[in-house]
C-alpha atoms as a PDB file:
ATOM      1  CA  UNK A   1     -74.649 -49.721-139.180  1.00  0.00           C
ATOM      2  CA  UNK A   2     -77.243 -46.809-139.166  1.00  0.00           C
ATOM      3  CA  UNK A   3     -75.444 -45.026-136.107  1.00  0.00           C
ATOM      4  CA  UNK A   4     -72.222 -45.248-138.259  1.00  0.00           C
ATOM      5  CA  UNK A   5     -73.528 -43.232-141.245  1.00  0.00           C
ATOM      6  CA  UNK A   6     -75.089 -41.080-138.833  1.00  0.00           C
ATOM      7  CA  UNK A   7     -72.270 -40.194-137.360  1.00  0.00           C
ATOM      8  CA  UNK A   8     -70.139 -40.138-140.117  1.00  0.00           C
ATOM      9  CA  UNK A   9     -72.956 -37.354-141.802  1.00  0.00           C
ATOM     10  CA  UNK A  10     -72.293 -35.715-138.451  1.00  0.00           C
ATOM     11  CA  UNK A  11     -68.421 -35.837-138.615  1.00  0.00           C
ATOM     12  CA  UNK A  12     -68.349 -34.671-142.259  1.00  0.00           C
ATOM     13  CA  UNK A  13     -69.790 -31.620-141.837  1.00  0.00           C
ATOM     14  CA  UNK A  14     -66.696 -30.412-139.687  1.00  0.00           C
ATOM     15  CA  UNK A  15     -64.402 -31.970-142.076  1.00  0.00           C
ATOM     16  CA  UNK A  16     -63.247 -31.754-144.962  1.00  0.00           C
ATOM     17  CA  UNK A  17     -61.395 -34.708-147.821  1.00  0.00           C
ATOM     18  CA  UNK A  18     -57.697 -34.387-148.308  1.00  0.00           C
ATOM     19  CA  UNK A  19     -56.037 -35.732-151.406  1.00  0.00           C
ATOM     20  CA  UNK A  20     -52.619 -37.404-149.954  1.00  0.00           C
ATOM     21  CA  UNK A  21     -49.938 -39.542-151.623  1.00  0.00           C
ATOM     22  CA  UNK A  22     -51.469 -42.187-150.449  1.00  0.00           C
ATOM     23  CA  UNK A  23     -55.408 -41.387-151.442  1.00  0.00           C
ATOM     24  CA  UNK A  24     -57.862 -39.715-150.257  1.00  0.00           C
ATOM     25  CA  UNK A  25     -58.211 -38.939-146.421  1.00  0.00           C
ATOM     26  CA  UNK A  26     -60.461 -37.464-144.490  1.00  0.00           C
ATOM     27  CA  UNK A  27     -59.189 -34.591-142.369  1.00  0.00           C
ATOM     28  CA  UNK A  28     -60.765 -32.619-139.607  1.00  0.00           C
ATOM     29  CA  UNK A  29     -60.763 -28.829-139.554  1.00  0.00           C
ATOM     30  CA  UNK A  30     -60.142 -27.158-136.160  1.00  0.00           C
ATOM     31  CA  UNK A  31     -62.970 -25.015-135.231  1.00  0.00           C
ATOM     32  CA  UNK A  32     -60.620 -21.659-135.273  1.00  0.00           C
ATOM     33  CA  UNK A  33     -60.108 -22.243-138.468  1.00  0.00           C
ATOM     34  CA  UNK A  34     -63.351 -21.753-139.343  1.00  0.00           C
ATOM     35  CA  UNK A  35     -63.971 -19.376-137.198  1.00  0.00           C
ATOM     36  CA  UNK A  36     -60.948 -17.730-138.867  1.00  0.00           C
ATOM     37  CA  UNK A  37     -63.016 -18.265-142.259  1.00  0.00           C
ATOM     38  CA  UNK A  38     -66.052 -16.721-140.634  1.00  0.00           C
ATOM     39  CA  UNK A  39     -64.438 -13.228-139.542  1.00  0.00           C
ATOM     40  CA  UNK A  40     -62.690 -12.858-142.684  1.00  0.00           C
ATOM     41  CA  UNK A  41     -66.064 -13.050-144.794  1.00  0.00           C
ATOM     42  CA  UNK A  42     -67.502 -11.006-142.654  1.00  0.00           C
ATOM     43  CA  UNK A  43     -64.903  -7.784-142.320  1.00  0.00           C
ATOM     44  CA  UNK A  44     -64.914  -8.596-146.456  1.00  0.00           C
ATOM     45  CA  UNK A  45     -68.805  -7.505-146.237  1.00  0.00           C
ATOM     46  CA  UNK A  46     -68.493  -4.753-143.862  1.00  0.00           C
ATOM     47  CA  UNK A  47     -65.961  -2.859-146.433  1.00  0.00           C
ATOM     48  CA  UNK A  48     -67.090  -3.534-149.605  1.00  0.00           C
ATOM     49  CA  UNK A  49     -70.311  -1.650-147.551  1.00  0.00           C
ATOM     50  CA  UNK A  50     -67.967   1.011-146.437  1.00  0.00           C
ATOM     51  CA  UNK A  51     -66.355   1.219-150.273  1.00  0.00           C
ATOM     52  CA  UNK A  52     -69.955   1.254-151.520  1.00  0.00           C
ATOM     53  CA  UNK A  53     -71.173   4.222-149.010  1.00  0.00           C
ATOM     54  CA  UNK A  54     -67.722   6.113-150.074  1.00  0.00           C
ATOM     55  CA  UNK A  55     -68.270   6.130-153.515  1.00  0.00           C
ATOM     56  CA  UNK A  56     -71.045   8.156-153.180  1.00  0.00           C
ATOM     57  CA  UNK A  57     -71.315  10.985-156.117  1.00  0.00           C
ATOM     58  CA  UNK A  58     -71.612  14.381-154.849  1.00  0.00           C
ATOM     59  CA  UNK A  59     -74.720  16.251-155.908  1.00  0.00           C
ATOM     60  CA  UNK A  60     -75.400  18.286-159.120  1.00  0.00           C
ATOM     61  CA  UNK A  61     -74.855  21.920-159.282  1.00  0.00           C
ATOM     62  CA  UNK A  62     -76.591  24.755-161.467  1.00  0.00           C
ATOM     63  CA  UNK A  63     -73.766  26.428-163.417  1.00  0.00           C
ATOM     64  CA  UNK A  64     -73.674  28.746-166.399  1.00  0.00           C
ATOM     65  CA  UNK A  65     -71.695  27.900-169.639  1.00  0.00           C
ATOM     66  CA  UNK A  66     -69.749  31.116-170.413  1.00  0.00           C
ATOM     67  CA  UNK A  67     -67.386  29.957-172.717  1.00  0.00           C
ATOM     68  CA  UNK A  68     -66.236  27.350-175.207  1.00  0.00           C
ATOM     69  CA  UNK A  69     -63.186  26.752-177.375  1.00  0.00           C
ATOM     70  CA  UNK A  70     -62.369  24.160-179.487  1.00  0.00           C
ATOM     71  CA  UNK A  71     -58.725  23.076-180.945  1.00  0.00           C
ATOM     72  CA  UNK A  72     -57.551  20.611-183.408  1.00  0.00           C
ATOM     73  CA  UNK A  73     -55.413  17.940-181.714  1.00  0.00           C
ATOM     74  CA  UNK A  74     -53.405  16.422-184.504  1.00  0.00           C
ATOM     75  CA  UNK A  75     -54.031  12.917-183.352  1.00  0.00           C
ATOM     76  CA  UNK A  76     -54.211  10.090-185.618  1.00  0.00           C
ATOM     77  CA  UNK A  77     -57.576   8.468-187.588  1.00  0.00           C
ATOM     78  CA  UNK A  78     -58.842   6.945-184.815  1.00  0.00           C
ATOM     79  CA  UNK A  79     -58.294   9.295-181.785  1.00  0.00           C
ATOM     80  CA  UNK A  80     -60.769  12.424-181.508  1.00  0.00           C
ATOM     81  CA  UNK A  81     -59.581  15.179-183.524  1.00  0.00           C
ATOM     82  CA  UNK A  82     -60.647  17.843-180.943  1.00  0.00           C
ATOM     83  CA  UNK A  83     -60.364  19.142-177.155  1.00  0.00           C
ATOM     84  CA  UNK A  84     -62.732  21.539-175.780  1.00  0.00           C
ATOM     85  CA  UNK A  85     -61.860  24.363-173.251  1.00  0.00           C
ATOM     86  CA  UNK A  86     -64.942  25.470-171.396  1.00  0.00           C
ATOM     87  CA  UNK A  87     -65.620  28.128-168.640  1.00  0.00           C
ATOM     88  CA  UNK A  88     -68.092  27.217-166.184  1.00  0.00           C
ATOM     89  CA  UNK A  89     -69.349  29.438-163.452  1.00  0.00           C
ATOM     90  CA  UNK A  90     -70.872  27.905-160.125  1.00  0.00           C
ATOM     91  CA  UNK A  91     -72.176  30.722-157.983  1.00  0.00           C
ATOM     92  CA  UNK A  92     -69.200  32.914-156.888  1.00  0.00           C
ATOM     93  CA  UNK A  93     -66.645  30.675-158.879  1.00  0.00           C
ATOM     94  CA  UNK A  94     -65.627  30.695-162.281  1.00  0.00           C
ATOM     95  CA  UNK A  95     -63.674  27.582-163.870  1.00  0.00           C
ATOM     96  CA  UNK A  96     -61.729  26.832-166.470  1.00  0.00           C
ATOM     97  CA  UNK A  97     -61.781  23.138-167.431  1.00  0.00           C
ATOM     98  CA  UNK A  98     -60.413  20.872-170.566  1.00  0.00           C
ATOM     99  CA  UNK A  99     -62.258  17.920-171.491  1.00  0.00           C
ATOM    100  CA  UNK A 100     -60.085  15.780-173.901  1.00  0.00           C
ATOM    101  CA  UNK A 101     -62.008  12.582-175.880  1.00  0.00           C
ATOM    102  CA  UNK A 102     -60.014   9.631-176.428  1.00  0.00           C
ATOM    103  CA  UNK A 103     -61.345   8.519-179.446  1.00  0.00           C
ATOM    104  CA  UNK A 104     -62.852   9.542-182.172  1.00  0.00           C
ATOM    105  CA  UNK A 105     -65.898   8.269-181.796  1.00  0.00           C
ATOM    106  CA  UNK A 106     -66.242   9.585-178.152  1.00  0.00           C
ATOM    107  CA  UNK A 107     -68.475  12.360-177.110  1.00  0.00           C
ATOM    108  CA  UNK A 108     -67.933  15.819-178.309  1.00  0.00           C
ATOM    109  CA  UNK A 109     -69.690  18.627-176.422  1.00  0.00           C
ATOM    110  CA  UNK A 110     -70.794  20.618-179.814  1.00  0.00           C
ATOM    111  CA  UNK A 111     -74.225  20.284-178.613  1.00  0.00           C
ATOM    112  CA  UNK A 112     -74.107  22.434-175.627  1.00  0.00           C
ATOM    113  CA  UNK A 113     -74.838  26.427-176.083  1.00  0.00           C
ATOM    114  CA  UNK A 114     -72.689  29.184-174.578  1.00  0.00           C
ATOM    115  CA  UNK A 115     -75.039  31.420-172.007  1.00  0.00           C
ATOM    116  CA  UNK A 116     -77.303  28.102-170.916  1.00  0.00           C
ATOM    117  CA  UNK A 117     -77.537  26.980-167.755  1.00  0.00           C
ATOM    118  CA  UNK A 118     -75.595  23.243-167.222  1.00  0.00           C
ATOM    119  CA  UNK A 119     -75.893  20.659-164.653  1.00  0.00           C
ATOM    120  CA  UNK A 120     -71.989  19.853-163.181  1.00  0.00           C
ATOM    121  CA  UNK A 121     -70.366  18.249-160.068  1.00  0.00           C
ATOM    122  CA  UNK A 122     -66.864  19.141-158.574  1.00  0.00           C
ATOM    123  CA  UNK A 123     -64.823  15.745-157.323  1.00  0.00           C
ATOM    124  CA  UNK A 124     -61.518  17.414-156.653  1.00  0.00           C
ATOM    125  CA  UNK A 125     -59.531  18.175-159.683  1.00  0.00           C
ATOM    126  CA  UNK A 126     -62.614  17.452-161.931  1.00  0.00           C
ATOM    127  CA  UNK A 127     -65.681  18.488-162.612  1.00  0.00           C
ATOM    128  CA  UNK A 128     -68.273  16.012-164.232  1.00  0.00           C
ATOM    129  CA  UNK A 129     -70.421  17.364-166.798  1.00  0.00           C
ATOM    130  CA  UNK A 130     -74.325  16.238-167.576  1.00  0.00           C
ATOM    131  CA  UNK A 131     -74.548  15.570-171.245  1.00  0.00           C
ATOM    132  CA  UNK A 132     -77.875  16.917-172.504  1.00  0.00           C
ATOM    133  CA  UNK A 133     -79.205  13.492-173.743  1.00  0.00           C
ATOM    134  CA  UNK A 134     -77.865  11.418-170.305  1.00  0.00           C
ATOM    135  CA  UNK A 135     -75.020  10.502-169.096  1.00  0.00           C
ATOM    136  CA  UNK A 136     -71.645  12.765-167.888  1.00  0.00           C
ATOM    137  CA  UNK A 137     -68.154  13.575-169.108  1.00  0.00           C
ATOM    138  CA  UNK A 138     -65.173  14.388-167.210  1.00  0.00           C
ATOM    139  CA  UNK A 139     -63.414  16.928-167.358  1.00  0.00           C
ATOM    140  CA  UNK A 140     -59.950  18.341-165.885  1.00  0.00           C
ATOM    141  CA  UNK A 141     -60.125  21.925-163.675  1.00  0.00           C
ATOM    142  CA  UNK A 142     -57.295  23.916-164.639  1.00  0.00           C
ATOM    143  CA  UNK A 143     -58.652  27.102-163.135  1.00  0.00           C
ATOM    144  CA  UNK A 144     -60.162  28.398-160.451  1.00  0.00           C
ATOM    145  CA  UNK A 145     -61.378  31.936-159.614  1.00  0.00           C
ATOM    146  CA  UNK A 146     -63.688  34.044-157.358  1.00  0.00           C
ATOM    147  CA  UNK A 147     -65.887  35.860-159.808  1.00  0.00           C
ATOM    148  CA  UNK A 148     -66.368  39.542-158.615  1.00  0.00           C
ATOM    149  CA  UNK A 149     -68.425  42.313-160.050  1.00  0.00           C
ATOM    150  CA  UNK A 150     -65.473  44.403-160.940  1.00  0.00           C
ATOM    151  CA  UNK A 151     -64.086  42.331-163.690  1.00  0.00           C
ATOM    152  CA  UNK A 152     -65.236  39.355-166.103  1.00  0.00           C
ATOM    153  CA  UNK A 153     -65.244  35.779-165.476  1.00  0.00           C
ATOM    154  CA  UNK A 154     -62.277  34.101-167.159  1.00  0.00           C
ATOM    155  CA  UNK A 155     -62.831  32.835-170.920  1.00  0.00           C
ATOM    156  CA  UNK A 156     -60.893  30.271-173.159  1.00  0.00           C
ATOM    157  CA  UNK A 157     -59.343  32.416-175.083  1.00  0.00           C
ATOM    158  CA  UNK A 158     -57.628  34.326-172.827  1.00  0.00           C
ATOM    159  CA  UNK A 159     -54.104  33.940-171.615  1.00  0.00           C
ATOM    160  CA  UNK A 160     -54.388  32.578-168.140  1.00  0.00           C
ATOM    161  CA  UNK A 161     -51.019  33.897-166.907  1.00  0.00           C
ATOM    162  CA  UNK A 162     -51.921  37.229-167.721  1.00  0.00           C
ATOM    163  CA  UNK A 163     -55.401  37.440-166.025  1.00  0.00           C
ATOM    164  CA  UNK A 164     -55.684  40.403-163.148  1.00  0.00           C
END
């Protein structure tokens, strides 16, 4: 009787209980099958490593606040009441970006100072802000331009499709 539960400990570790019309029943599982299980767990691993290592946030840049704009949106009680239009220049390149809050009680960027130096990062079409007490906003590029010494970086209020 010992040898049987022995073996049965043995044979129920590469099987697994079935419920059948007729009860339960003990089935075995083919080895590829869990081998099957094995690989797929594994590749799951390796690219939610990859995703992770992806995902990585570009560095912080110096850049200089040279303008900032604000306009009344119109939007009902509970959405923010204001977007902001800021130019930000990054070495050699001068941007134009809009940063919209959702809601009113979202962030507002009346705390940062035209002429100081900010802290920003470029992900393709945005560029992330560092709020002076933590954290980041986003923010949408709508314009990009090599500053050069013969004329001005481009400001909010300007008309962009008459720049040059």
């Amino acid at each position: 009787m010992p040898s049987s539960i022995f073996a049965g400990l043995i044979f129920s570790a590469r099987a697994s209980l079935t419920q059948t019309a007729f009860g339960p029943m003990l089935t075995r599982v083919p080895l590829r099958c869990r081998m099957a299980g094995a690989m797929w767990r594994a590749s799951l691993v390796l690219l939610m490593t990859l995703v992770t290592f992806a995902a990585e946030k570009s560095p912080y840049q110096a850049a200089q606040l040279i303008d900032m704009n604000s306009t009344a949106t119109g939007a009902g009680r509970a959405r923010a009441q204001y977007s902001f239009c800021m130019a930000v220049q990054v070495n050699d390149v001068s941007y134009l970006v809009e940063y919209w809050p959702t809601w009113s009680g979202s962030y507002q960027p009346t705390d940062l100072i035209v002429g100081d130096q900010v802290q920003v990062r470029i992900d393709g079409k945005h560029m992330y802000v560092q709020k002076p007490k933590g954290g980041e906003f986003k923010t949408l590029i709508l314009r990009r331009e090599r500053a050069t010494s013969d004329h001005a970086p481009t400001k909010c209020g300007e008309a962009v499709s008459n720049r040059n």
